[in-house]
PDB file of N, CA and C in Angstrom:
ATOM      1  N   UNK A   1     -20.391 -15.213   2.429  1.00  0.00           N
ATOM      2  CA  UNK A   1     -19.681 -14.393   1.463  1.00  0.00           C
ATOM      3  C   UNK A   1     -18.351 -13.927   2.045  1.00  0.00           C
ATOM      4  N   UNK A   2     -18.088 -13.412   3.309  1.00  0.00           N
ATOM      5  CA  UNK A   2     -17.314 -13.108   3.923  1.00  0.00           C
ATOM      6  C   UNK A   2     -15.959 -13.862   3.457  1.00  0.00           C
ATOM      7  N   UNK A   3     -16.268 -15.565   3.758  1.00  0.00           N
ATOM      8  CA  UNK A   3     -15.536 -16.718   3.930  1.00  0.00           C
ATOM      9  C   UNK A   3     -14.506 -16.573   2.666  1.00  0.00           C
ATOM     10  N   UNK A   4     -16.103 -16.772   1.581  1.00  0.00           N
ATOM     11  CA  UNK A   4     -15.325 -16.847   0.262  1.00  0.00           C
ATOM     12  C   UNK A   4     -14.537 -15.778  -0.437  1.00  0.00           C
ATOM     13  N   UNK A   5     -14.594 -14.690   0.056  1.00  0.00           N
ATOM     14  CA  UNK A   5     -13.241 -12.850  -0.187  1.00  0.00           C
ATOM     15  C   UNK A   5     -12.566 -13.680   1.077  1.00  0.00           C
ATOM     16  N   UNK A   6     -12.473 -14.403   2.189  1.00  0.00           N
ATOM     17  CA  UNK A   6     -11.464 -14.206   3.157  1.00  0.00           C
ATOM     18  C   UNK A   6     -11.466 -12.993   3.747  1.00  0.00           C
ATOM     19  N   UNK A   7     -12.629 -12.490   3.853  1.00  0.00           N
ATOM     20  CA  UNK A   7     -12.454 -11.097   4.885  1.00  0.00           C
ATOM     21  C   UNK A   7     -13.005 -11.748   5.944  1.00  0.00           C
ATOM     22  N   UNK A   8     -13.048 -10.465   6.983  1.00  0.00           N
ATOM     23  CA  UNK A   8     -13.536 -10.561   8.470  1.00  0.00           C
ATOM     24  C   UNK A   8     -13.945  -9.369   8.772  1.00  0.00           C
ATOM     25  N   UNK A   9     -14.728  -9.159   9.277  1.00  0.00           N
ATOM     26  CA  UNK A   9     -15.500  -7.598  10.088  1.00  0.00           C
ATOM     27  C   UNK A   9     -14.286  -6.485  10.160  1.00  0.00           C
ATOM     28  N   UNK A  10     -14.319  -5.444   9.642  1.00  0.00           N
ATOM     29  CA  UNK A  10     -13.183  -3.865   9.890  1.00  0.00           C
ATOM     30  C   UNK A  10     -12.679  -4.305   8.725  1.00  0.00           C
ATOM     31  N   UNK A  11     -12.581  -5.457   7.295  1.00  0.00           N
ATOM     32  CA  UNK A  11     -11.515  -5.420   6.351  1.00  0.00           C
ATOM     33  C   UNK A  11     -12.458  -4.755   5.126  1.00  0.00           C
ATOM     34  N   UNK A  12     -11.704  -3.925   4.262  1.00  0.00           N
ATOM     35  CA  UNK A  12     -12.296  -2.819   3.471  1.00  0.00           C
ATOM     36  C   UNK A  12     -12.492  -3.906   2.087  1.00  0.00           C
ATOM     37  N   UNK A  13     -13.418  -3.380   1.557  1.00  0.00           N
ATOM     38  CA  UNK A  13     -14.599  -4.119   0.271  1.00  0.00           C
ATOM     39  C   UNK A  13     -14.342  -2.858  -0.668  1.00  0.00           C
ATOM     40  N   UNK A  14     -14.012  -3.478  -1.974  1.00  0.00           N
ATOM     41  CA  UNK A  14     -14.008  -2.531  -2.684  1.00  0.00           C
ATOM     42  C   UNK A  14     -15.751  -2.808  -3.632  1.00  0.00           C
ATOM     43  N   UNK A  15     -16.363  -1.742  -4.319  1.00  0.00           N
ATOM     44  CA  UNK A  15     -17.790  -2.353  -4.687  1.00  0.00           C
ATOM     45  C   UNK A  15     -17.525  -1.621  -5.845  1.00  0.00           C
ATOM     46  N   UNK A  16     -17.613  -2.499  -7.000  1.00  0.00           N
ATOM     47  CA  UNK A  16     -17.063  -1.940  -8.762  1.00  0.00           C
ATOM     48  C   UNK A  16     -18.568  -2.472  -9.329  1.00  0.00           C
ATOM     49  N   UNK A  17     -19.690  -0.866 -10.050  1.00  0.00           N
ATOM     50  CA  UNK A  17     -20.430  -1.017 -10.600  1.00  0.00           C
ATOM     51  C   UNK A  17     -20.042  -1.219 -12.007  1.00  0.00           C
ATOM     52  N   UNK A  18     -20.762  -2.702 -12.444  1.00  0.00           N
ATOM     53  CA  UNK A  18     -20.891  -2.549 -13.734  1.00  0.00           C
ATOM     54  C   UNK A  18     -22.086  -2.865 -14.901  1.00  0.00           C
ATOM     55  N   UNK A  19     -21.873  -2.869 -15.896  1.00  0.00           N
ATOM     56  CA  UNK A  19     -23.227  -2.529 -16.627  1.00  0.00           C
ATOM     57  C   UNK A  19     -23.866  -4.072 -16.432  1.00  0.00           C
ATOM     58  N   UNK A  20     -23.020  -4.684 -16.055  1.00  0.00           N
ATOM     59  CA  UNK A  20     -23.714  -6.476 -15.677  1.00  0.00           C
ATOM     60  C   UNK A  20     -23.580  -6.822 -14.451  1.00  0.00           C
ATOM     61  N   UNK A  21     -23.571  -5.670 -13.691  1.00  0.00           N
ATOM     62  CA  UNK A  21     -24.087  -6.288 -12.088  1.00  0.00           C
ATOM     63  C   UNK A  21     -22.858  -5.528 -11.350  1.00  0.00           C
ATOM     64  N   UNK A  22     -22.405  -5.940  -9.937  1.00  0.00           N
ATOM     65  CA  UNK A  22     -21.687  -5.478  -9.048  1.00  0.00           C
ATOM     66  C   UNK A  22     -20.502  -6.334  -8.792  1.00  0.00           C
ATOM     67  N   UNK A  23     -19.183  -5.957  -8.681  1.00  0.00           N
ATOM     68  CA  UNK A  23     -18.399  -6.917  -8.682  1.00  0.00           C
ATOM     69  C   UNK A  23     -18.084  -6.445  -6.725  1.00  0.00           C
ATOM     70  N   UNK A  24     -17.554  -7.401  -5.889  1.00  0.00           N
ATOM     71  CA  UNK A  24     -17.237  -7.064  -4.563  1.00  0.00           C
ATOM     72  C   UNK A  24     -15.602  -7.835  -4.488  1.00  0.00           C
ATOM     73  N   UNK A  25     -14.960  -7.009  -4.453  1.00  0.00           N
ATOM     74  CA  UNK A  25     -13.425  -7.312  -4.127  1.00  0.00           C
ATOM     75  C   UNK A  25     -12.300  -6.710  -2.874  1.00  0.00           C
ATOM     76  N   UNK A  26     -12.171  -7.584  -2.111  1.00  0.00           N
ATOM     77  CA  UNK A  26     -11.442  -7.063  -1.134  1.00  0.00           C
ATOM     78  C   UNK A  26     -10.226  -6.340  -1.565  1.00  0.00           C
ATOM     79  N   UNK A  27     -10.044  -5.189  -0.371  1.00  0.00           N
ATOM     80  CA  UNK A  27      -8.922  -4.485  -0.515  1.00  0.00           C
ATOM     81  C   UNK A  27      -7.678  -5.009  -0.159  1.00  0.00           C
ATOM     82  N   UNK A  28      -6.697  -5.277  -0.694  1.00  0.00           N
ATOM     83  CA  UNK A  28      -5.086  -6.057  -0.195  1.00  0.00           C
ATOM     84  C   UNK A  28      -4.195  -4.635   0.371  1.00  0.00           C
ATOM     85  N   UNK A  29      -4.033  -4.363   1.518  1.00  0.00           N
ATOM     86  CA  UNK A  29      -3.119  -3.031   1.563  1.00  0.00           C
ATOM     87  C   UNK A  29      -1.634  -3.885   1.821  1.00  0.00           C
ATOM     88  N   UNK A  30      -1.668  -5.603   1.360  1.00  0.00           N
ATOM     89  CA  UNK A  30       0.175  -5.848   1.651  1.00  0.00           C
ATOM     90  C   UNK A  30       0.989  -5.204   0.331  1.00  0.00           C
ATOM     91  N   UNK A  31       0.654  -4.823  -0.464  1.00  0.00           N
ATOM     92  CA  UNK A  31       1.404  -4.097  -1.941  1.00  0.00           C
ATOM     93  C   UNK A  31       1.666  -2.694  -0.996  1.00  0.00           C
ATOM     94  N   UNK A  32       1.184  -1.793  -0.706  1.00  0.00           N
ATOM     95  CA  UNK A  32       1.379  -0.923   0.174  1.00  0.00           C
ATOM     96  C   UNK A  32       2.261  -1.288   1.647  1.00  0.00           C
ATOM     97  N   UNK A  33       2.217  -1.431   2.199  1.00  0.00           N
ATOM     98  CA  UNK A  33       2.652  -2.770   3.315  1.00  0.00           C
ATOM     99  C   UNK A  33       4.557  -2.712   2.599  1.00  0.00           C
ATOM    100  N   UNK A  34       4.772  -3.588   1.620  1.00  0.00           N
ATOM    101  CA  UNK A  34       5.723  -3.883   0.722  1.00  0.00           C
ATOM    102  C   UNK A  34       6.464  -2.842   0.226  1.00  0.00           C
ATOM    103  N   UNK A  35       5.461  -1.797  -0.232  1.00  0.00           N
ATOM    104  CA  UNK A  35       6.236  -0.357  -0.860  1.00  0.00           C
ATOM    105  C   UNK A  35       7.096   0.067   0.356  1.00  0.00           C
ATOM    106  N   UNK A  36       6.214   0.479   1.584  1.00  0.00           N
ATOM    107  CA  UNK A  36       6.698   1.042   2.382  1.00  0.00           C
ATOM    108  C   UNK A  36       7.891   0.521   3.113  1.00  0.00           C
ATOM    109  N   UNK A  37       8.238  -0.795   3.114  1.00  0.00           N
ATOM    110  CA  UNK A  37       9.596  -1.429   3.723  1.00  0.00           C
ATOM    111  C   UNK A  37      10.437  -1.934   2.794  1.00  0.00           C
ATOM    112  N   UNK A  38       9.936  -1.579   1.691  1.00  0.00           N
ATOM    113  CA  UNK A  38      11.220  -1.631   0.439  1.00  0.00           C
ATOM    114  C   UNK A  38      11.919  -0.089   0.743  1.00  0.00           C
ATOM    115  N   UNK A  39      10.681   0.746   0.502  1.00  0.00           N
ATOM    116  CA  UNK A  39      11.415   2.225   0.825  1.00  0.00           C
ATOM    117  C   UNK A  39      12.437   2.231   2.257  1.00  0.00           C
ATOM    118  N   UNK A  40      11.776   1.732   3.023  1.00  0.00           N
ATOM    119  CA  UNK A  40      12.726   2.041   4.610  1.00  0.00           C
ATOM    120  C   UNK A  40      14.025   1.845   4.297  1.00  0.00           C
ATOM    121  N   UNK A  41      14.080   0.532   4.167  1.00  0.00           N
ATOM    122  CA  UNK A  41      15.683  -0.833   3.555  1.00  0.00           C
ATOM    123  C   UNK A  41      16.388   0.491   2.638  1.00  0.00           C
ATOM    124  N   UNK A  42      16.075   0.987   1.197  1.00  0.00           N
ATOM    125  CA  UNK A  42      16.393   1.388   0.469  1.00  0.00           C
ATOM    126  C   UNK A  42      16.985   3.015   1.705  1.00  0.00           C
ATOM    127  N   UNK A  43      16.288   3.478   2.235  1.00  0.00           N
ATOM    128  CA  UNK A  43      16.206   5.435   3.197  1.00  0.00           C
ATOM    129  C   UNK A  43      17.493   4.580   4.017  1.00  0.00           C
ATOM    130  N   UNK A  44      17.462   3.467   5.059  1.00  0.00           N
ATOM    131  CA  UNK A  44      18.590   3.179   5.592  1.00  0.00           C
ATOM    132  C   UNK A  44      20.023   2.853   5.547  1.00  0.00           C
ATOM    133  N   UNK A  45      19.710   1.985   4.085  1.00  0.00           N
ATOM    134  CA  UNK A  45      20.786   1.868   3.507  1.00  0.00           C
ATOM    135  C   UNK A  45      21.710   2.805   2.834  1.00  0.00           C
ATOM    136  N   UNK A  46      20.678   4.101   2.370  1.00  0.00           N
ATOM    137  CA  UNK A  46      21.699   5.141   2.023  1.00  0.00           C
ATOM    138  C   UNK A  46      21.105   6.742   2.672  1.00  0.00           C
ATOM    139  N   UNK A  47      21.016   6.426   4.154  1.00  0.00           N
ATOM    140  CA  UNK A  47      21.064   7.198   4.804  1.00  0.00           C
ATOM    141  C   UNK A  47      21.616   8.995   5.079  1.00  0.00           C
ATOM    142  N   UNK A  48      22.818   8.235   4.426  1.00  0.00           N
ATOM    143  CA  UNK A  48      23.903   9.743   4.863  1.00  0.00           C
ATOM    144  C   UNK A  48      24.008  10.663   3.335  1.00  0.00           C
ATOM    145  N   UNK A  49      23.688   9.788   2.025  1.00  0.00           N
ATOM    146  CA  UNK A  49      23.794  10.316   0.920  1.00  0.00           C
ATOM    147  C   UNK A  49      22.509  10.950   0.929  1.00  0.00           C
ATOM    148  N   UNK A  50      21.334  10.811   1.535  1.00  0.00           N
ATOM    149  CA  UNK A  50      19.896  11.031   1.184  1.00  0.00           C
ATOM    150  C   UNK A  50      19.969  12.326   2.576  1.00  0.00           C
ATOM    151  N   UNK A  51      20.745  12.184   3.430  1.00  0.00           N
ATOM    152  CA  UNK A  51      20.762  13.678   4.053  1.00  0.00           C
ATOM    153  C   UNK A  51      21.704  14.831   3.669  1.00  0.00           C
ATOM    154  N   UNK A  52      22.645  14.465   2.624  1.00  0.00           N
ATOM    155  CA  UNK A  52      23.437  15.045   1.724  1.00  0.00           C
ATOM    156  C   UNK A  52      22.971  15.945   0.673  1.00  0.00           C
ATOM    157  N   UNK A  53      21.647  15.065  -0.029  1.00  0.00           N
ATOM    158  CA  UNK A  53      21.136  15.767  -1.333  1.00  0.00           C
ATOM    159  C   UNK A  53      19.980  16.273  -0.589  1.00  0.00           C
ATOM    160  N   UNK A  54      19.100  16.021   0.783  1.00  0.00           N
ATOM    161  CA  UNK A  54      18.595  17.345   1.433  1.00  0.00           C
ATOM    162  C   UNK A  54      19.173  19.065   1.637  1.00  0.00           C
ATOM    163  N   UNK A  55      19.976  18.381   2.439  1.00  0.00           N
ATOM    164  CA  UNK A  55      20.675  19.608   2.254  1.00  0.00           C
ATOM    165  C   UNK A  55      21.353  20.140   1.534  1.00  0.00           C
ATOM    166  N   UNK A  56      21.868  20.053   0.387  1.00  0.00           N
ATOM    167  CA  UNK A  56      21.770  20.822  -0.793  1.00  0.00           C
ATOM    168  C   UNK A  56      20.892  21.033  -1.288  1.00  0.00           C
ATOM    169  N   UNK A  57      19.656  20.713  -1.210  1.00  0.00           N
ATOM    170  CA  UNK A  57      18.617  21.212  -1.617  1.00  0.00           C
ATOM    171  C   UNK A  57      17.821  22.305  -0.606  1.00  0.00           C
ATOM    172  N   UNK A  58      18.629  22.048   0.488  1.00  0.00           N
ATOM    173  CA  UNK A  58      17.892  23.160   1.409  1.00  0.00           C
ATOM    174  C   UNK A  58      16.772  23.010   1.951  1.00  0.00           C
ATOM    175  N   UNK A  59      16.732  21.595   2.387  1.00  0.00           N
ATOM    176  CA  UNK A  59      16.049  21.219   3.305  1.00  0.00           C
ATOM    177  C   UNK A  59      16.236  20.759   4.813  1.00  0.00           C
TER     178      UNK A  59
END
């Protein structure tokens, strides 16, 4: 079963009860993975404007 999700031992299983049995679907955290280095690219690229509207906000 492992083989056929493509998991391996430590990778997270999601387990969805339903009224016709159990569905078992691995967890993908690359969408997360993706968010987070779209955000970086996006925080670096406008760096100095995004410490601009901190501090006017008073942070």
């Amino acid at each position: 079963m492992l083989d056929s999700l493509n998991l391996q031992v430590g990778d997270e299983l999601q387990i969805i009860d339903t009224d016709d049995g159990v569905i078992l679907r691995p967890v993908r955290h690359d969408n997360y993975k993706r968010q987070i280095n779209a955000a970086r690219v996006v925080m670096d690229k406008y760096e100095a404007a995004l410490q601009k509207l901190a501090k006017e906000a008073g942070y």
